[in-house]
N, C-alpha and C. Protein backbone atom coordinates (compact mmCIF):
# COMPACT_ATOMS: atom_id res chain seq x y z
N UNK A 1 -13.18 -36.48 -30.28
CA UNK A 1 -13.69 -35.32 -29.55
C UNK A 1 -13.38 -34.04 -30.34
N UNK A 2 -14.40 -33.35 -30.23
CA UNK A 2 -13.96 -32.04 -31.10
C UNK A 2 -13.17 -31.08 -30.34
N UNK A 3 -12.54 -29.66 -30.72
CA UNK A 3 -11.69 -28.74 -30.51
C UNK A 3 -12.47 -28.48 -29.50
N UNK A 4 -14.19 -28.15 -29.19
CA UNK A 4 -14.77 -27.45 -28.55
C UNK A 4 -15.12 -28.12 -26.93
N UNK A 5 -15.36 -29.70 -27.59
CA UNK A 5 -15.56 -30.67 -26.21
C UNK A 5 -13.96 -30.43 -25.38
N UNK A 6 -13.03 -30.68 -26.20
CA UNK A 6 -12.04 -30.87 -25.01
C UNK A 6 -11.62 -29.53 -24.55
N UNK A 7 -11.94 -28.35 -25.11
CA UNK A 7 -11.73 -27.02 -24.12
C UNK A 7 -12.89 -26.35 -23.65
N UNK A 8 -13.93 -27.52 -23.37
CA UNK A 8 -15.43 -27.46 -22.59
C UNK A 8 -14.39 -28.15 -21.52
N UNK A 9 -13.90 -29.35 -21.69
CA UNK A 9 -13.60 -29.89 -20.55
C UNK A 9 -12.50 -29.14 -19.71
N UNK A 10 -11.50 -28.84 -20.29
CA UNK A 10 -10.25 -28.07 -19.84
C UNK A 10 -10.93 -26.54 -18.92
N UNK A 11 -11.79 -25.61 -19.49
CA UNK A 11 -12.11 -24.89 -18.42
C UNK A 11 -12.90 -25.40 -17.34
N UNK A 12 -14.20 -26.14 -17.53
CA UNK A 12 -14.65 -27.09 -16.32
C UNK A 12 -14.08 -27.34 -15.60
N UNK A 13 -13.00 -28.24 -15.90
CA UNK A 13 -11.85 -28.59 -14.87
C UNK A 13 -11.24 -27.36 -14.31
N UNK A 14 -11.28 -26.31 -14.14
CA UNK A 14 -10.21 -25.51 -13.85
C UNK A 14 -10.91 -24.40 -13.23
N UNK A 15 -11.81 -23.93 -13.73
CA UNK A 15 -13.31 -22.68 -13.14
C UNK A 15 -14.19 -23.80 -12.19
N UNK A 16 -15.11 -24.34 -12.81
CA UNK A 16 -16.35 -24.95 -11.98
C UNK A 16 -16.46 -25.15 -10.37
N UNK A 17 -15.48 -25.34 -10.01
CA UNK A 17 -15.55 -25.61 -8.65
C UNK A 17 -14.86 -24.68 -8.01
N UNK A 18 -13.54 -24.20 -8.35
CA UNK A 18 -12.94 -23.23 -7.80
C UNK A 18 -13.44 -21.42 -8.15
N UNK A 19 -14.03 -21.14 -9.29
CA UNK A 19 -14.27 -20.11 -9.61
C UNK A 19 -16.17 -20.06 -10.36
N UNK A 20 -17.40 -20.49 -9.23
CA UNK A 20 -18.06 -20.46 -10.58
C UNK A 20 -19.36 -19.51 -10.95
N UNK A 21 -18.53 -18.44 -10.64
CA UNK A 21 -19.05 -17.04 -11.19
C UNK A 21 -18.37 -17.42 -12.41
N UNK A 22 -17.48 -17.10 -12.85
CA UNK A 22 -16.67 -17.09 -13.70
C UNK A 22 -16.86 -17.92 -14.62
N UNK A 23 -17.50 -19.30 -14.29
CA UNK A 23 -17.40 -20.47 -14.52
C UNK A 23 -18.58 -20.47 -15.26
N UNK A 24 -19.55 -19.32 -14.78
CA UNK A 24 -21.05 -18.92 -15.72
C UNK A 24 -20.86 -17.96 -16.76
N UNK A 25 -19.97 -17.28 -16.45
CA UNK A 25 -19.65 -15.81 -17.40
C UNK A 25 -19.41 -16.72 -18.83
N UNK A 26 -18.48 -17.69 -18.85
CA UNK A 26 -17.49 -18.48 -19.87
C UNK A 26 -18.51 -19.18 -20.53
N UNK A 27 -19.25 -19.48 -19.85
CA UNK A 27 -20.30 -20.24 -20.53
C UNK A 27 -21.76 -19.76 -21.44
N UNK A 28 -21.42 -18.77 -20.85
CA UNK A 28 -22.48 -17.33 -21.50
C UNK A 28 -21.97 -16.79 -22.38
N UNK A 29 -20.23 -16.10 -22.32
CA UNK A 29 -19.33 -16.30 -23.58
C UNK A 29 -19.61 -17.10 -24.97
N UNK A 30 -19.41 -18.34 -24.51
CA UNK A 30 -19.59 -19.62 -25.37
C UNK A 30 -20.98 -19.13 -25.81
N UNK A 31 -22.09 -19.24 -25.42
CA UNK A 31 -23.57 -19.07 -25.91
C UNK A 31 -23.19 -17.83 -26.92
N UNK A 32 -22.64 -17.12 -26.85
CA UNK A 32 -22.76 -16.17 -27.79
C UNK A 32 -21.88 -16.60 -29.19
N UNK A 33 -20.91 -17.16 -28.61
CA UNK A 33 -19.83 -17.57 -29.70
C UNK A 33 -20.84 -18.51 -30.39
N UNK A 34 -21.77 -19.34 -29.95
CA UNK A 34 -22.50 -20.24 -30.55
C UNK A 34 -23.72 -19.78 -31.45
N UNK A 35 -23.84 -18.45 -30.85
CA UNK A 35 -25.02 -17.30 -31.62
C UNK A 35 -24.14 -17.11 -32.81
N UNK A 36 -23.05 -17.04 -33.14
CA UNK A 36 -22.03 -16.52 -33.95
C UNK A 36 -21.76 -17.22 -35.39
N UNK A 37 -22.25 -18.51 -35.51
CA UNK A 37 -21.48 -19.55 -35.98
C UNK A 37 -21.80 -19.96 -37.55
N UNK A 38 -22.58 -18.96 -37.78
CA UNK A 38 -23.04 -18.57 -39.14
C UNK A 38 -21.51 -17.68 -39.74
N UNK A 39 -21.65 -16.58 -39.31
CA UNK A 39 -20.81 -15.84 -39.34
C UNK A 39 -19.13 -16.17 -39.74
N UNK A 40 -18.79 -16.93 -38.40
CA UNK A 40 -18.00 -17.58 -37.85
C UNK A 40 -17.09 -18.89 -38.89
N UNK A 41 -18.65 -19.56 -39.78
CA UNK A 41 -18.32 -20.33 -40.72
C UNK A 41 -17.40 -21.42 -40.59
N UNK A 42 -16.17 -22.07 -41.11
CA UNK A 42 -15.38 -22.99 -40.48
C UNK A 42 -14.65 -23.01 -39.29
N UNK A 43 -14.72 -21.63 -39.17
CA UNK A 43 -13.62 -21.20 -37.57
C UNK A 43 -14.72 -21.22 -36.62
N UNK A 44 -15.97 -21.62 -36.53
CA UNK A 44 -16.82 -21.37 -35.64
C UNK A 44 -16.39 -22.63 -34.14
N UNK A 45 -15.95 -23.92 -34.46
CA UNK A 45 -15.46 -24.32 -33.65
C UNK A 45 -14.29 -23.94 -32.37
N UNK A 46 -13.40 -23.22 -33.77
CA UNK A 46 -12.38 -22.25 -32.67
C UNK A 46 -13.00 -21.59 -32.03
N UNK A 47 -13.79 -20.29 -32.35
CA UNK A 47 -14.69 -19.29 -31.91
C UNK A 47 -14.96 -19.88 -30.75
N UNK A 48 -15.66 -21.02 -30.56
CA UNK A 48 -16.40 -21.51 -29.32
C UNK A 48 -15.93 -22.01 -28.31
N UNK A 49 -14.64 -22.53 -28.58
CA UNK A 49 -13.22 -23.25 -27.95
C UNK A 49 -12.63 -21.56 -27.33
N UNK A 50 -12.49 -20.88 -27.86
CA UNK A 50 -11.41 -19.90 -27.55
C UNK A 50 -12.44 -19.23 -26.02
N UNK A 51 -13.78 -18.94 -26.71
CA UNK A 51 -15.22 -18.31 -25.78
C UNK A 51 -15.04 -19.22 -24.61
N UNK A 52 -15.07 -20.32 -24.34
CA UNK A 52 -14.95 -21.16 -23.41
C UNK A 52 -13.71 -21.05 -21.98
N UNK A 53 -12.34 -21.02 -23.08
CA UNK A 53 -11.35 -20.76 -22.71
C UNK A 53 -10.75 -19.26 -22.13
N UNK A 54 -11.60 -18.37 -22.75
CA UNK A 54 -10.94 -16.76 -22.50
C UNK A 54 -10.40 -16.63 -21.44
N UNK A 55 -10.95 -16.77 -20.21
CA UNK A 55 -11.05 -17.01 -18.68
C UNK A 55 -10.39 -17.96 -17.96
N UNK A 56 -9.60 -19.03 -18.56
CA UNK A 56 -8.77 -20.18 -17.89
C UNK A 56 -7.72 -19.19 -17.19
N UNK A 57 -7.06 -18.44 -17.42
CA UNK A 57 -5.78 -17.97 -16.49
C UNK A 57 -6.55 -17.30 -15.06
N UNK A 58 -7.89 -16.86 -15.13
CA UNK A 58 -7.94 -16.65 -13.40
C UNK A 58 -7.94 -17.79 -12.44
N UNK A 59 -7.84 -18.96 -12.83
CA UNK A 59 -8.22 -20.13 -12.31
C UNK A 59 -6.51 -20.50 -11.37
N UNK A 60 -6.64 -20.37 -9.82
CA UNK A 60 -5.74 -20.60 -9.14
C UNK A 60 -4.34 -20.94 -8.91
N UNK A 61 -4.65 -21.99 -9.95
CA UNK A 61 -3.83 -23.24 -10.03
C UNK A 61 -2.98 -22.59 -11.16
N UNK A 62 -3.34 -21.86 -12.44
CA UNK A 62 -2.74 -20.92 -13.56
C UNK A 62 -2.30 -19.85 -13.21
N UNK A 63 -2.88 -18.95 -12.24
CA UNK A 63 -2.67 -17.50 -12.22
C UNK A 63 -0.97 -17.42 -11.89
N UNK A 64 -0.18 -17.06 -12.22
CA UNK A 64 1.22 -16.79 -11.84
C UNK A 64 1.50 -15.11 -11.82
N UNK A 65 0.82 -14.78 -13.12
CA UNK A 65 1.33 -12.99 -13.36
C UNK A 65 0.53 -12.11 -12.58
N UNK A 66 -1.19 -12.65 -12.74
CA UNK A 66 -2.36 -11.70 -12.41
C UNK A 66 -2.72 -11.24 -13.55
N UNK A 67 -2.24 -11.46 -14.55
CA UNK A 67 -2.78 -10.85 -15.99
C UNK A 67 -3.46 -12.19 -16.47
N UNK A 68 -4.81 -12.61 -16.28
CA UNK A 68 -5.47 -13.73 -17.12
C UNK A 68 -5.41 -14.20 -18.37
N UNK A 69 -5.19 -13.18 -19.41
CA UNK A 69 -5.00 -13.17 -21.05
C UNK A 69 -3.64 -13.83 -21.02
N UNK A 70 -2.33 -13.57 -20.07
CA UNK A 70 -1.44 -14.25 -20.04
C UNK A 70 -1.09 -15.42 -19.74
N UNK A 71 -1.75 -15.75 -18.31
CA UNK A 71 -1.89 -16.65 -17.67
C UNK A 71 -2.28 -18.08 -18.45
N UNK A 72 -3.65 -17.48 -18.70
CA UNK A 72 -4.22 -18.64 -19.70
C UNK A 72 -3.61 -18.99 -21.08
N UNK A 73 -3.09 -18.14 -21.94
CA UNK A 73 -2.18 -18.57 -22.64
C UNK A 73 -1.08 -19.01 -22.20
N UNK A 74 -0.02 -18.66 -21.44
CA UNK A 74 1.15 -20.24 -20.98
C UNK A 74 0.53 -21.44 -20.69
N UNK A 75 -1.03 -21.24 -19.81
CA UNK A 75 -0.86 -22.62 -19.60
C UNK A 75 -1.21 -23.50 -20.69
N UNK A 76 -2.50 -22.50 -21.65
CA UNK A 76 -2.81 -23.53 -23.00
C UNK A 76 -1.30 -24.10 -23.73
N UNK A 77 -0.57 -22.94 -23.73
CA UNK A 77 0.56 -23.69 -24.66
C UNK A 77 1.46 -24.95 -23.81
N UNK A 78 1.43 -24.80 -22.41
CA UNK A 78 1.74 -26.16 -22.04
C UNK A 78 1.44 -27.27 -22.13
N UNK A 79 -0.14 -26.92 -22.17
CA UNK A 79 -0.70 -28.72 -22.79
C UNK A 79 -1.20 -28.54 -24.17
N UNK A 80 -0.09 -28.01 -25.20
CA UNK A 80 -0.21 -28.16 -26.57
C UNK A 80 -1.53 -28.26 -27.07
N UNK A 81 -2.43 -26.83 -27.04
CA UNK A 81 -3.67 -26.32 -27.32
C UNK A 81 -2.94 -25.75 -28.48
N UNK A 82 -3.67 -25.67 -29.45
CA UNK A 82 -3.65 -25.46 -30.57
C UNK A 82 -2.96 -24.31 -30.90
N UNK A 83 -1.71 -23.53 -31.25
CA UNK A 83 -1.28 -22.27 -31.58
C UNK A 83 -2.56 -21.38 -31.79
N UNK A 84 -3.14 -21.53 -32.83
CA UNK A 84 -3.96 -20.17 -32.81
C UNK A 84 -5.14 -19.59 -31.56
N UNK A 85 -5.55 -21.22 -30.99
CA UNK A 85 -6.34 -20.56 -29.70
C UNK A 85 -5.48 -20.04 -28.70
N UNK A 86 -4.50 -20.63 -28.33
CA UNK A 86 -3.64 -19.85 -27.67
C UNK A 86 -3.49 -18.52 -27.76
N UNK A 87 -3.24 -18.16 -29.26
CA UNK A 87 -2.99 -16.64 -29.47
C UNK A 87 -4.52 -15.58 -29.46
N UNK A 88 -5.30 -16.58 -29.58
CA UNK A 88 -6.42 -15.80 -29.31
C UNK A 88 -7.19 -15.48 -27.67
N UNK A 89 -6.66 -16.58 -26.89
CA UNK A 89 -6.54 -16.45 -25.59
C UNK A 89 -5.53 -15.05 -24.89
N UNK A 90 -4.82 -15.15 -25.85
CA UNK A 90 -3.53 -14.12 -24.85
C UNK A 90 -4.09 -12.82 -25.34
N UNK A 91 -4.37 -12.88 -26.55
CA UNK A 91 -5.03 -11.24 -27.01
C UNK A 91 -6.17 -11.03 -26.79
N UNK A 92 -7.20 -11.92 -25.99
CA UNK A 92 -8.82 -11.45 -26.28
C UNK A 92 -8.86 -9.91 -25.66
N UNK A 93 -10.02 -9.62 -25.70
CA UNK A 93 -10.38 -7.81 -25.03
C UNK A 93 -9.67 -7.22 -25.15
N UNK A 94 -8.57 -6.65 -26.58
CA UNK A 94 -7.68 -5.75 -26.06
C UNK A 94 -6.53 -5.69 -24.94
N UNK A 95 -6.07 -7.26 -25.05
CA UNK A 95 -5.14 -7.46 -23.88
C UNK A 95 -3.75 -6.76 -23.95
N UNK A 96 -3.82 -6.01 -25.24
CA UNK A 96 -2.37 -5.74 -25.90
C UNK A 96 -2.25 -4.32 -25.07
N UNK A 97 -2.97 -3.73 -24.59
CA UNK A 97 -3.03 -2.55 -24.08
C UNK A 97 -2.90 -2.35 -23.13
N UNK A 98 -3.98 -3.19 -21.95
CA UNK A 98 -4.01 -3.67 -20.84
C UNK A 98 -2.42 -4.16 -20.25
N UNK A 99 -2.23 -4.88 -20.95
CA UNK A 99 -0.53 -5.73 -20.71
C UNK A 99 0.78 -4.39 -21.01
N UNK A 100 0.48 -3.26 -21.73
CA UNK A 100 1.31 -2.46 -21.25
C UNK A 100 0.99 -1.68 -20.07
N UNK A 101 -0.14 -1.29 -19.94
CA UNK A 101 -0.71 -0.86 -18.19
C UNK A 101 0.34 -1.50 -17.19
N UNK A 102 0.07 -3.07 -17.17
CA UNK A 102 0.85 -3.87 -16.42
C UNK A 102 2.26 -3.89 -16.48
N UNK A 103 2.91 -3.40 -17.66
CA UNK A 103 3.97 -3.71 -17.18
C UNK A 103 4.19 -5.05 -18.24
N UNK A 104 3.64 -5.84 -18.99
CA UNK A 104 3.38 -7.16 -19.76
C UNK A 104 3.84 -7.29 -21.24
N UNK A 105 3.97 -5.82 -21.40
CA UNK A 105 3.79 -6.13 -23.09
C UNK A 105 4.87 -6.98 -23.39
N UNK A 106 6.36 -6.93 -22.75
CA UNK A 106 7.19 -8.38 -23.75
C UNK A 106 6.79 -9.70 -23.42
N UNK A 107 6.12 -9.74 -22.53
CA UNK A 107 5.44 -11.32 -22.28
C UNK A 107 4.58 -11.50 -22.79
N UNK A 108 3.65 -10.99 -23.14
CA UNK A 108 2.12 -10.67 -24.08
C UNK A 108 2.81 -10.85 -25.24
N UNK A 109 4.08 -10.35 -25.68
CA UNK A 109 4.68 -10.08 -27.41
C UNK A 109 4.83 -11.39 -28.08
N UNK A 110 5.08 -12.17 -26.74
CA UNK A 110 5.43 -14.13 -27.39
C UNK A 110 4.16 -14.54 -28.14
N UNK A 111 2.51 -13.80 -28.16
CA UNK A 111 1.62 -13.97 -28.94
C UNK A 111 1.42 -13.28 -29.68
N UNK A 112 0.61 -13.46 -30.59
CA UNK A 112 0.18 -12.68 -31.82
C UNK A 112 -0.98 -12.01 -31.80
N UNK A 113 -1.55 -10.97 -32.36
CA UNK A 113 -3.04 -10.78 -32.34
C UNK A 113 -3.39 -10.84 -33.69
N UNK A 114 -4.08 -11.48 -34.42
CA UNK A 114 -4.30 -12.03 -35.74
C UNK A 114 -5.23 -10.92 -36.52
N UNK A 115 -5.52 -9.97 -35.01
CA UNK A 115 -6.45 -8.50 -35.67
C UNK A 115 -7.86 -8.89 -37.02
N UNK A 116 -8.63 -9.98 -36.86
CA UNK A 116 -9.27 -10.58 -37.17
C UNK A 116 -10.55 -10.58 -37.19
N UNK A 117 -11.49 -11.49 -38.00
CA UNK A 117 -12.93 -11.55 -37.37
C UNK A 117 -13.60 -12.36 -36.34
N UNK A 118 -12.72 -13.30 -36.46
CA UNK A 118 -12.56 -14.37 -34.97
C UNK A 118 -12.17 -13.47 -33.94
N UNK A 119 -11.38 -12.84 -34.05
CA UNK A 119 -10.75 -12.06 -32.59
C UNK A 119 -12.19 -11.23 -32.67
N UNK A 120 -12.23 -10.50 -33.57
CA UNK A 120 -13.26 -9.37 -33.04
C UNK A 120 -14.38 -10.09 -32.12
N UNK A 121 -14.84 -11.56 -33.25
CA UNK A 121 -15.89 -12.23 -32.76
C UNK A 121 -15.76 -12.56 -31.41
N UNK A 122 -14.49 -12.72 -30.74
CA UNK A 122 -14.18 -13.40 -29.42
C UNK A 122 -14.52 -11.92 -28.22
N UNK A 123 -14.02 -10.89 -28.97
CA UNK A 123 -14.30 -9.86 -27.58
C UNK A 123 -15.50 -9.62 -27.64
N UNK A 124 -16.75 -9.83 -29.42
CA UNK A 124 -18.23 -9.16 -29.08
C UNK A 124 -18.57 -10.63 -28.37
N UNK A 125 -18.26 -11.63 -28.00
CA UNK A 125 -18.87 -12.31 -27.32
C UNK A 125 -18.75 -12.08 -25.48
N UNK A 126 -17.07 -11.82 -25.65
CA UNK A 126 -16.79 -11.37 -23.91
C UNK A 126 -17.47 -10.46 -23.52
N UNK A 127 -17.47 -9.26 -23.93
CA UNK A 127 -18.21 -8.16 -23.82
C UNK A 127 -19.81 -7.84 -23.66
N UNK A 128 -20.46 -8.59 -24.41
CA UNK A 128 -21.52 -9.00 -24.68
C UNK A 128 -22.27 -10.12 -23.65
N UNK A 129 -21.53 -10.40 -22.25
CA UNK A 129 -21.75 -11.18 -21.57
C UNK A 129 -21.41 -10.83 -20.02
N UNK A 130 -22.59 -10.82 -19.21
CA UNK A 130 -22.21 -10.44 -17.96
C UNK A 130 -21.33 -11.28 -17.23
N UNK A 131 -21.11 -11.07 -15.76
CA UNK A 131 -20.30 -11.70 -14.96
C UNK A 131 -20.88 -12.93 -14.39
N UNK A 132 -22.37 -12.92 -15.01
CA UNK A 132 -23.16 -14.42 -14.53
C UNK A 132 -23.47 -15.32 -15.69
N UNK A 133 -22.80 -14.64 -16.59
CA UNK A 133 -23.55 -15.18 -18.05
C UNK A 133 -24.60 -14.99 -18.67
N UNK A 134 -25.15 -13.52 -18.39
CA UNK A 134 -26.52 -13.72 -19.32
C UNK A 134 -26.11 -12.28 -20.42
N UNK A 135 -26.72 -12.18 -21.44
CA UNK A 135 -26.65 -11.26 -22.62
C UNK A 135 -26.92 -10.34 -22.37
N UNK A 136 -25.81 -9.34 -22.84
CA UNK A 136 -26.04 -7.79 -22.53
C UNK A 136 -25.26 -6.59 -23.12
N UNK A 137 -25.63 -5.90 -23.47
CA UNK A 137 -25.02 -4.61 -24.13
C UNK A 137 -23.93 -4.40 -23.82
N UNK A 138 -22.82 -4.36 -24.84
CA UNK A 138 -21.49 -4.17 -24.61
C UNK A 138 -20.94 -2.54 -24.12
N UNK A 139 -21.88 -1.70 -24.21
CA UNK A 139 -21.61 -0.42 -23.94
C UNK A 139 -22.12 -0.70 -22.05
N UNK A 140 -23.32 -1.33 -21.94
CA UNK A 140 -23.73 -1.31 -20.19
C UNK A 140 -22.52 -2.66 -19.54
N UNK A 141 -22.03 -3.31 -20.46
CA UNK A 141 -20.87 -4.24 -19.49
C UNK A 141 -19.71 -3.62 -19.53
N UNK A 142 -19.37 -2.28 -20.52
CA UNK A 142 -18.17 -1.49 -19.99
C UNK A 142 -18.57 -0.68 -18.95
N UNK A 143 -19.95 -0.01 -18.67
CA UNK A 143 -20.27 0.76 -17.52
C UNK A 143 -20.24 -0.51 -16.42
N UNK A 144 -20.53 -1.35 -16.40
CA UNK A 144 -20.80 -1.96 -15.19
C UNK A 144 -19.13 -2.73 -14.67
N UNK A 145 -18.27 -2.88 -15.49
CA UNK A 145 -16.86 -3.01 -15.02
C UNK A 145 -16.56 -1.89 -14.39
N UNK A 146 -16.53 -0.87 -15.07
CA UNK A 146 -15.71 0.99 -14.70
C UNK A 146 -16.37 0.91 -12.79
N UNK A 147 -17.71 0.38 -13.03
CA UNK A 147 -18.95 0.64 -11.46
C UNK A 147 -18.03 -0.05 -10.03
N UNK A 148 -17.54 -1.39 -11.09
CA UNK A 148 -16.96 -2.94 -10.34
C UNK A 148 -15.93 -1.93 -9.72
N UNK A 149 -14.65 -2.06 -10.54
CA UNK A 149 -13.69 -1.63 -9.97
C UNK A 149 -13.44 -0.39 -9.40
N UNK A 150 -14.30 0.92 -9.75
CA UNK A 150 -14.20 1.61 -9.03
C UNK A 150 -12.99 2.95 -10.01
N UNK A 151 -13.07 4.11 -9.51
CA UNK A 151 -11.99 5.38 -10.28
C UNK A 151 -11.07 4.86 -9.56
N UNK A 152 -9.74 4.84 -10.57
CA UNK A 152 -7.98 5.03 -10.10
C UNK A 152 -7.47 3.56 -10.10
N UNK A 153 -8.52 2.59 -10.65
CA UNK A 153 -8.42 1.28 -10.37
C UNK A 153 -7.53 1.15 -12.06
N UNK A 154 -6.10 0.03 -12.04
CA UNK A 154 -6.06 -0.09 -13.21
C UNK A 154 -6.99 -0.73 -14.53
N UNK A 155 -7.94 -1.49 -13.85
CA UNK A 155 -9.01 -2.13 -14.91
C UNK A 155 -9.63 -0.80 -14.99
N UNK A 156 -10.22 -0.16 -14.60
CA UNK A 156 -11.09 0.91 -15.23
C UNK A 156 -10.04 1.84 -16.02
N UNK A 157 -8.74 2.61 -15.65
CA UNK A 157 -7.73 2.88 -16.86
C UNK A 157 -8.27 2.16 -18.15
N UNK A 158 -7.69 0.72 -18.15
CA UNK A 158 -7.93 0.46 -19.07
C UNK A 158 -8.95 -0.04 -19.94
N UNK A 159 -10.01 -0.39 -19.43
CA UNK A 159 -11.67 -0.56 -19.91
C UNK A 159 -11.80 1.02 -20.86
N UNK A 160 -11.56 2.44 -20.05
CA UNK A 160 -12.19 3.46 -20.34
C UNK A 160 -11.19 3.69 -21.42
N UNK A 161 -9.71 3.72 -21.73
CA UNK A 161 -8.67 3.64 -22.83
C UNK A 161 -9.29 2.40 -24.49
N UNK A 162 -9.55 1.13 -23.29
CA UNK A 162 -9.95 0.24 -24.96
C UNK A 162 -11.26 0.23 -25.30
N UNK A 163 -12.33 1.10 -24.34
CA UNK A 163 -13.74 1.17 -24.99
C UNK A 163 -13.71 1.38 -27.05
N UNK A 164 -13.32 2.54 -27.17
CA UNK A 164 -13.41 2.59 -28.06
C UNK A 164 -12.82 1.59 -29.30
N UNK A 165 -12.33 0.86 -29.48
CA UNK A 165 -10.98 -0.42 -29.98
C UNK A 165 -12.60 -1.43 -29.80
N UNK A 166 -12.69 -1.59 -28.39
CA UNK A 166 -13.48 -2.75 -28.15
C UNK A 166 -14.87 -2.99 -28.57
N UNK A 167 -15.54 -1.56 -28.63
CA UNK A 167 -17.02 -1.61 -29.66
C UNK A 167 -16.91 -1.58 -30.53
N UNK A 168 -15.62 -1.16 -31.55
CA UNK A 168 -15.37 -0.84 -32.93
C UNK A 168 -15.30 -2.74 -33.47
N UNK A 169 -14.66 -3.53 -32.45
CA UNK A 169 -14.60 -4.65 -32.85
C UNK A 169 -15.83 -5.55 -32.78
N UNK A 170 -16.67 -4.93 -32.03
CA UNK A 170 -18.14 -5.19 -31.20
C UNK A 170 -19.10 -5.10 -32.64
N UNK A 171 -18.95 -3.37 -33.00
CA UNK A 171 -19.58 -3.40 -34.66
C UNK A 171 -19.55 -3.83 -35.91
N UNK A 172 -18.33 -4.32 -35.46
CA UNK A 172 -17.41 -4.90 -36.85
C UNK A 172 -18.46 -6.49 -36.72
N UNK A 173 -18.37 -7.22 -35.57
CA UNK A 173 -18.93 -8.67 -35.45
C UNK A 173 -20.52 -8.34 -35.75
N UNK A 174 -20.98 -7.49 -35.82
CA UNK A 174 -22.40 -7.48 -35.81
C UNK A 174 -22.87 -7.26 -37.07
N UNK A 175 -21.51 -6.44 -37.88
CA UNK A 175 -22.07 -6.05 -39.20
C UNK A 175 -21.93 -7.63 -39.89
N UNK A 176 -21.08 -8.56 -39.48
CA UNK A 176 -20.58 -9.55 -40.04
C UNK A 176 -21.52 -10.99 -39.82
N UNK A 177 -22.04 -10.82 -38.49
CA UNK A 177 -23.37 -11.22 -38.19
C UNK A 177 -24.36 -11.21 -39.40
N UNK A 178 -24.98 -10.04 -39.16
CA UNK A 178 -26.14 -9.65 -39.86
C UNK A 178 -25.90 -9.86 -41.70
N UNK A 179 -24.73 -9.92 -41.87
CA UNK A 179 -24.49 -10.01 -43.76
C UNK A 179 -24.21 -11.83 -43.68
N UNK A 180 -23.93 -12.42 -42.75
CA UNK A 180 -23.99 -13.55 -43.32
C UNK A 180 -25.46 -14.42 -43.20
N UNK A 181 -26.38 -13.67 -42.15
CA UNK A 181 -27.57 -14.16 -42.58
C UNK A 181 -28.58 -14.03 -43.40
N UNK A 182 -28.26 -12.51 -43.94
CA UNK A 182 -29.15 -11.87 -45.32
C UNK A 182 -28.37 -12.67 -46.54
């Protein structure tokens, strides 16, 4: 089984029935990570594994902190998921920022952010993907979070703080896109 089938199966199990809004978003994720895979080159499997996975810590049965980027990384590292998806789980979207909002950053610190083209590739795919899973402008899915939660909310703090971080990584995947298919 490849890296990607068994963390197809691991979020299934864990979103699909209990969460599956969410359970479409991840999978719309993935579609993009799979748009990617030129780019992406040997890590494109991770890419698609990690896209799949981003979202495992809202899932019930994981959530312990309320911080998902966290969440989902303890539990990957409990069932010995691969170090680097792990670390790409705990950092996706600018979690490094977010997790000081919270209150998180020395629990967030046990991961790494590899500050990468995989990472970048992992948030232009989150970003790049609505809450049902279908494709969409990463500038109208930061307006339409800020809409979700509402002013004074800590997700909009921090959406409107890592916009800029988060399209820069958004442009970075697109320039990287577009040069590996010319």
């Amino acid at each position: 089984m490849t890296l990607f089938g068994w963390a197809f199966d691991v979020a299934e199990r864990k979103l699909s029935e209990s969460l599956p809004r969410r359970w479409s978003h991840v999978q719309g994720v993935a579609e993009r990570a799979r748009s990617l895979r030129s780019a992406a080159g040997e890590e494109a499997d991770l890419l698609e594994s990690a896209a799949i996975l981003h979202d495992v810590g809202y899932a019930p049965d994981i959530a312990t902190t309320g911080f998902h980027p966290l969440d989902g990384a303890v539990f990957l590292r409990s069932i010995d998921a691969p170090d680097r998806l792990v670390h790409l789980v705990a950092h996706h979207s600018y979690a490094e920022l977010e997790a000081g909002l919270r209150g998180l950053s020395a629990e967030l610190s046990e991961f790494t952010d590899e500050r990468g083209p995989i990472r970048d590739a992992l948030w232009y795919c989150d970003l790049n993907t609505t809450p049902d899973g279908e494709e969409v402008d990463a500038r109208d899915r930061i307006a339409e979070i800020k809409q979700r939660y509402g002013p004074g909310h800590l997700v909009t703090t921090f959406i409107t703080e890592a916009a800029p971080e988060l399209l820069a990584a958004v442009d970075r995947t697109r320039q990287r896109a577009e040069a590996a298919v010319s």
